[in-house]
N, C-alpha and C. Protein backbone atom coordinates (compact mmCIF):
# COMPACT_ATOMS: atom_id res chain seq x y z
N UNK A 1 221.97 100.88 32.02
CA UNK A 1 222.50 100.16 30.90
C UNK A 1 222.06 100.83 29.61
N UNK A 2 222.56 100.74 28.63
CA UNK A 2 222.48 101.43 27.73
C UNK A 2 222.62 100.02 26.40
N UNK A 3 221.83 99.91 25.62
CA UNK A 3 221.78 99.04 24.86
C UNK A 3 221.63 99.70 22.98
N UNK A 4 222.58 99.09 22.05
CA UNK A 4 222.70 99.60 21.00
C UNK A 4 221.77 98.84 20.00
N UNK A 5 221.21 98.96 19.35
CA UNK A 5 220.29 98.22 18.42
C UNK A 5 220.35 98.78 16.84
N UNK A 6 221.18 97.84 16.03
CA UNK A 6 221.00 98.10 14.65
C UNK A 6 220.06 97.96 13.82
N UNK A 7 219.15 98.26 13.60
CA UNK A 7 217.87 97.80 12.63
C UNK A 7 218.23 98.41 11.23
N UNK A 8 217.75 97.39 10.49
CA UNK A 8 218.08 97.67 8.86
C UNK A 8 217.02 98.38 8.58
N UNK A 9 216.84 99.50 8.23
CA UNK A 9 215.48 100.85 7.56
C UNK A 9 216.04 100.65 6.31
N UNK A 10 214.74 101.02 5.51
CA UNK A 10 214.68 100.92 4.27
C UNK A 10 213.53 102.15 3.78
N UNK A 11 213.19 102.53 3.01
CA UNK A 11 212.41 103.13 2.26
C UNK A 11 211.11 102.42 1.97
N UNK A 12 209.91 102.95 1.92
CA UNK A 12 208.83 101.97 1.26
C UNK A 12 209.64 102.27 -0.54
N UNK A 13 209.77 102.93 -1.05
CA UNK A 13 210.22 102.71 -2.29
C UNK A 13 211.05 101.61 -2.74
N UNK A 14 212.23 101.62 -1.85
CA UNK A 14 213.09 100.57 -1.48
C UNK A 14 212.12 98.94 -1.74
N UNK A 15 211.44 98.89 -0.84
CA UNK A 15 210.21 97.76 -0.09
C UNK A 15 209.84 97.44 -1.59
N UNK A 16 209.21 98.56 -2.29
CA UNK A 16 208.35 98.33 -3.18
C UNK A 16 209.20 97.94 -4.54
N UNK A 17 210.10 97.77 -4.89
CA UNK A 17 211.28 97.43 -5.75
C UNK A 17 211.91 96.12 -5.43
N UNK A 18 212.03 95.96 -4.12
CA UNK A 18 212.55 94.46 -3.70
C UNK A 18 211.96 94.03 -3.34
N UNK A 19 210.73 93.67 -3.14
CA UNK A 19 210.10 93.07 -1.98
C UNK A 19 210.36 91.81 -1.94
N UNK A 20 210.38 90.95 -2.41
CA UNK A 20 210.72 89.58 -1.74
C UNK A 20 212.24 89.59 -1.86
N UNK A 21 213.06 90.75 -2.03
CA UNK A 21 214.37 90.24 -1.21
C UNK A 21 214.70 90.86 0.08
N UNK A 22 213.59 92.01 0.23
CA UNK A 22 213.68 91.90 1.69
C UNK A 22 212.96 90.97 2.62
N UNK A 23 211.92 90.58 2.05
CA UNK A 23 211.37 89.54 3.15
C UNK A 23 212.22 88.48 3.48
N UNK A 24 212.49 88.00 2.69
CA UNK A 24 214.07 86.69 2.56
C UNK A 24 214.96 87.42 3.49
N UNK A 25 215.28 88.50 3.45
CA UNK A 25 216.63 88.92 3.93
C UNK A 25 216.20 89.14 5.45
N UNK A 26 215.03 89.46 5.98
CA UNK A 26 214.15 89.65 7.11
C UNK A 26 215.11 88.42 8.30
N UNK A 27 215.51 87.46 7.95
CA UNK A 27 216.00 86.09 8.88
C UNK A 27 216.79 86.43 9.12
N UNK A 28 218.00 87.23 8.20
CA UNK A 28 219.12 87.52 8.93
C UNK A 28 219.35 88.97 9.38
N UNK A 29 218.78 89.43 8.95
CA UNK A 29 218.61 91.35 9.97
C UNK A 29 217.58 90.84 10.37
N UNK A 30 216.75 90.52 11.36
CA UNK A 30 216.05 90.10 12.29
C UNK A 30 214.83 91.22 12.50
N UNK A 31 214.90 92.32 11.93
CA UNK A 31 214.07 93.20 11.97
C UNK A 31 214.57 94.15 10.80
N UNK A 32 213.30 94.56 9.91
CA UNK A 32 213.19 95.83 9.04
C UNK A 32 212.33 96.72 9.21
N UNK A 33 212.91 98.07 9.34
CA UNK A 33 212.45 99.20 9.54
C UNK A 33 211.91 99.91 8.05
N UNK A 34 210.44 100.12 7.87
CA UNK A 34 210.60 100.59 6.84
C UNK A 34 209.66 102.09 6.96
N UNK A 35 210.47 103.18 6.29
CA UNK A 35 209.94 104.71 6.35
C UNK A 35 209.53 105.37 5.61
N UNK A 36 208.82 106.32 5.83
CA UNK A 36 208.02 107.00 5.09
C UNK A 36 208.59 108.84 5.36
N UNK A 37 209.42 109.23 4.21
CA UNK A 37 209.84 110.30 4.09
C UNK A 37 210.78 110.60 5.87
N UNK A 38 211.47 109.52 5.86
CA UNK A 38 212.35 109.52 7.05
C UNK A 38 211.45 109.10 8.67
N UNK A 39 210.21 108.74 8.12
CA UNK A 39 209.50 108.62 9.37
C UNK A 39 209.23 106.80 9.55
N UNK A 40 209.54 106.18 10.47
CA UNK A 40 209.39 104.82 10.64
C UNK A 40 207.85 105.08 10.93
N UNK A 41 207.53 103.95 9.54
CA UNK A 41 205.61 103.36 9.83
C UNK A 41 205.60 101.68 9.69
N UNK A 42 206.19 101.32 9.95
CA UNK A 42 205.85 100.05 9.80
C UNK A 42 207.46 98.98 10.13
N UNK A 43 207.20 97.33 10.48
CA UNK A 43 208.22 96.63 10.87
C UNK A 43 208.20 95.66 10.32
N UNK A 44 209.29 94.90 9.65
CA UNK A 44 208.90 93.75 9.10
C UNK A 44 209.92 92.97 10.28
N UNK A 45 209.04 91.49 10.53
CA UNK A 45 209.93 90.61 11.45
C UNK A 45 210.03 89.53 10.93
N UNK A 46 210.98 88.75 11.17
CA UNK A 46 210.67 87.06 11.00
C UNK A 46 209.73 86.28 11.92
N UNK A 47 208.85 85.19 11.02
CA UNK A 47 207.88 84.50 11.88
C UNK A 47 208.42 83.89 12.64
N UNK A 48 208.07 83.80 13.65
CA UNK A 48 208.28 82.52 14.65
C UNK A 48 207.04 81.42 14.92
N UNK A 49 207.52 80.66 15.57
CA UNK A 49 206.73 79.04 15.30
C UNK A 49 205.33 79.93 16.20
N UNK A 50 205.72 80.04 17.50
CA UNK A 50 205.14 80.57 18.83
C UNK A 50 204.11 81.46 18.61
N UNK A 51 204.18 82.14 17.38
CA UNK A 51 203.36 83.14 16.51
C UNK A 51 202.50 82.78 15.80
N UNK A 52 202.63 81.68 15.62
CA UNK A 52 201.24 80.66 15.60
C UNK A 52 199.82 80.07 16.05
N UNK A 53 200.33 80.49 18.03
CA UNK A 53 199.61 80.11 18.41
C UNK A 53 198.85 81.20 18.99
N UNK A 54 197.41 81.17 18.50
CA UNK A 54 196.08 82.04 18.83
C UNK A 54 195.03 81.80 20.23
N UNK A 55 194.85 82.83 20.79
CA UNK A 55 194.22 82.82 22.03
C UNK A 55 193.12 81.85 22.30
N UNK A 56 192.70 81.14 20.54
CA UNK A 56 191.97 80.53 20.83
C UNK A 56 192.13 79.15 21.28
N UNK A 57 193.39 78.47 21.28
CA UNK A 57 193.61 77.43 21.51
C UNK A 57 193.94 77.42 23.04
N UNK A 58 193.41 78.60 23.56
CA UNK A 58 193.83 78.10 25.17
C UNK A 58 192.10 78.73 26.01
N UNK A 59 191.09 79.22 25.06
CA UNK A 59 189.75 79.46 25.17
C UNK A 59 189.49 78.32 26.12
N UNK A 60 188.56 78.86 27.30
CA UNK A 60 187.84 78.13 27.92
C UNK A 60 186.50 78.33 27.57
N UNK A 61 185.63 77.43 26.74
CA UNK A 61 183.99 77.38 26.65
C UNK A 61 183.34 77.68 28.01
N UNK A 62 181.89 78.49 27.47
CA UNK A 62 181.16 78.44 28.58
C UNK A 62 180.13 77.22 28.97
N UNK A 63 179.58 77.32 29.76
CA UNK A 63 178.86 76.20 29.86
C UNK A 63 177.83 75.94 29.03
N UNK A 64 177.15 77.06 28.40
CA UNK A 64 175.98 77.22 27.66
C UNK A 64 176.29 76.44 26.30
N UNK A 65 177.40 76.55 25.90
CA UNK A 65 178.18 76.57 24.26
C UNK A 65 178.54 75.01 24.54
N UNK A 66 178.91 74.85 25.67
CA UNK A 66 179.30 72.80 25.62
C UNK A 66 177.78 72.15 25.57
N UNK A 67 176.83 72.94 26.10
CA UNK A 67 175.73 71.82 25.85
C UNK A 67 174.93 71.97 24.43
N UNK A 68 175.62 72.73 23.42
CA UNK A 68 174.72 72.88 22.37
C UNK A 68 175.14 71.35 21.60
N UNK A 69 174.53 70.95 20.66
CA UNK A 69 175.07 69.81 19.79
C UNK A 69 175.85 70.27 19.26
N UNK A 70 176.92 69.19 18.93
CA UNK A 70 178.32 69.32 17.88
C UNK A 70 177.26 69.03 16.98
N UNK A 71 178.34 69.63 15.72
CA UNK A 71 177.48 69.55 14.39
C UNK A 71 178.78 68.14 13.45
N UNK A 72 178.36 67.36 12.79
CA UNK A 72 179.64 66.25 12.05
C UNK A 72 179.29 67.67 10.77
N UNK A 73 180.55 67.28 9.98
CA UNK A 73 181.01 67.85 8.95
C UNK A 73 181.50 69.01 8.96
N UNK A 74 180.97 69.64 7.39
CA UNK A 74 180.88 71.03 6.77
C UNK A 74 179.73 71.72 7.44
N UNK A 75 180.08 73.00 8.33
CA UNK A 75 179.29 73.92 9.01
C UNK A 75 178.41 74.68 8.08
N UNK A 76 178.58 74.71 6.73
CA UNK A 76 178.25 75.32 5.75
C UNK A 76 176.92 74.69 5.70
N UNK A 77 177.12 73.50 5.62
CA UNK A 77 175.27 72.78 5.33
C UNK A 77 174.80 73.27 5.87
N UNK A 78 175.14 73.48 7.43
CA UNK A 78 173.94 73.39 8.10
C UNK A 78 173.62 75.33 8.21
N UNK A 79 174.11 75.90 7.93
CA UNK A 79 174.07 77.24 7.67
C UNK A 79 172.96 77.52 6.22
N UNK A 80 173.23 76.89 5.43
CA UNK A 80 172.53 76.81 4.82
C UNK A 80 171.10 76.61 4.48
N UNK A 81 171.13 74.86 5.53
CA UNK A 81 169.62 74.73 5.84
C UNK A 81 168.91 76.06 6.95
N UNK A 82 169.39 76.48 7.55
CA UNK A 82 168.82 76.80 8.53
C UNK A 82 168.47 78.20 8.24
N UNK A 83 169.02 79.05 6.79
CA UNK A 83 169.10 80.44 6.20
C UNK A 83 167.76 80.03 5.38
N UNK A 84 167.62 78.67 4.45
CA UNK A 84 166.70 78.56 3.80
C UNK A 84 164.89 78.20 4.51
N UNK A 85 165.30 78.21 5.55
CA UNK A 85 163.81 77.95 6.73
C UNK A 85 162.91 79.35 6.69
């Protein structure tokens, strides 16, 4: 099979003159190619929701880390107290 793929390339010069009308425009060309003296370095995509979600929300704790105390609040206090000891 042989599959055709249009991607919109642009110039970083290009990039750097429009930039937020290519990001806007990113939803409906679904991908931007942008080059550097004819050489593709970089992709701009549209976010997706799914792209949201980080490895950490599916982390399994070890056992060591569930028996430490939860801390209530701002982690900062207690970083604090414990820098000033």
């Amino acid at each position: 099979m042989c599959y055709i793929v249009h991607m919109k390339q642009i110039t970083i010069r290009e990039l750097h003159i429009k930039t937020g009308e290519w990001v806007r425009r990113v939803v409906d060309e679904e991908r931007i190619v942008i080059t550097d003296h004819g050489r593709p370095i970089a992709t701009i995509v549209p976010f997706q929701l799914d792209d949201s979600v980080t490895p950490f929300s599916e982390r399994k704790m070890f056992p060591e880390f569930k028996a430490l105390p939860s801390l209530q609040g701002d982690s900062t206090q207690y970083i604090s107290e414990d820098r000033d000891r």
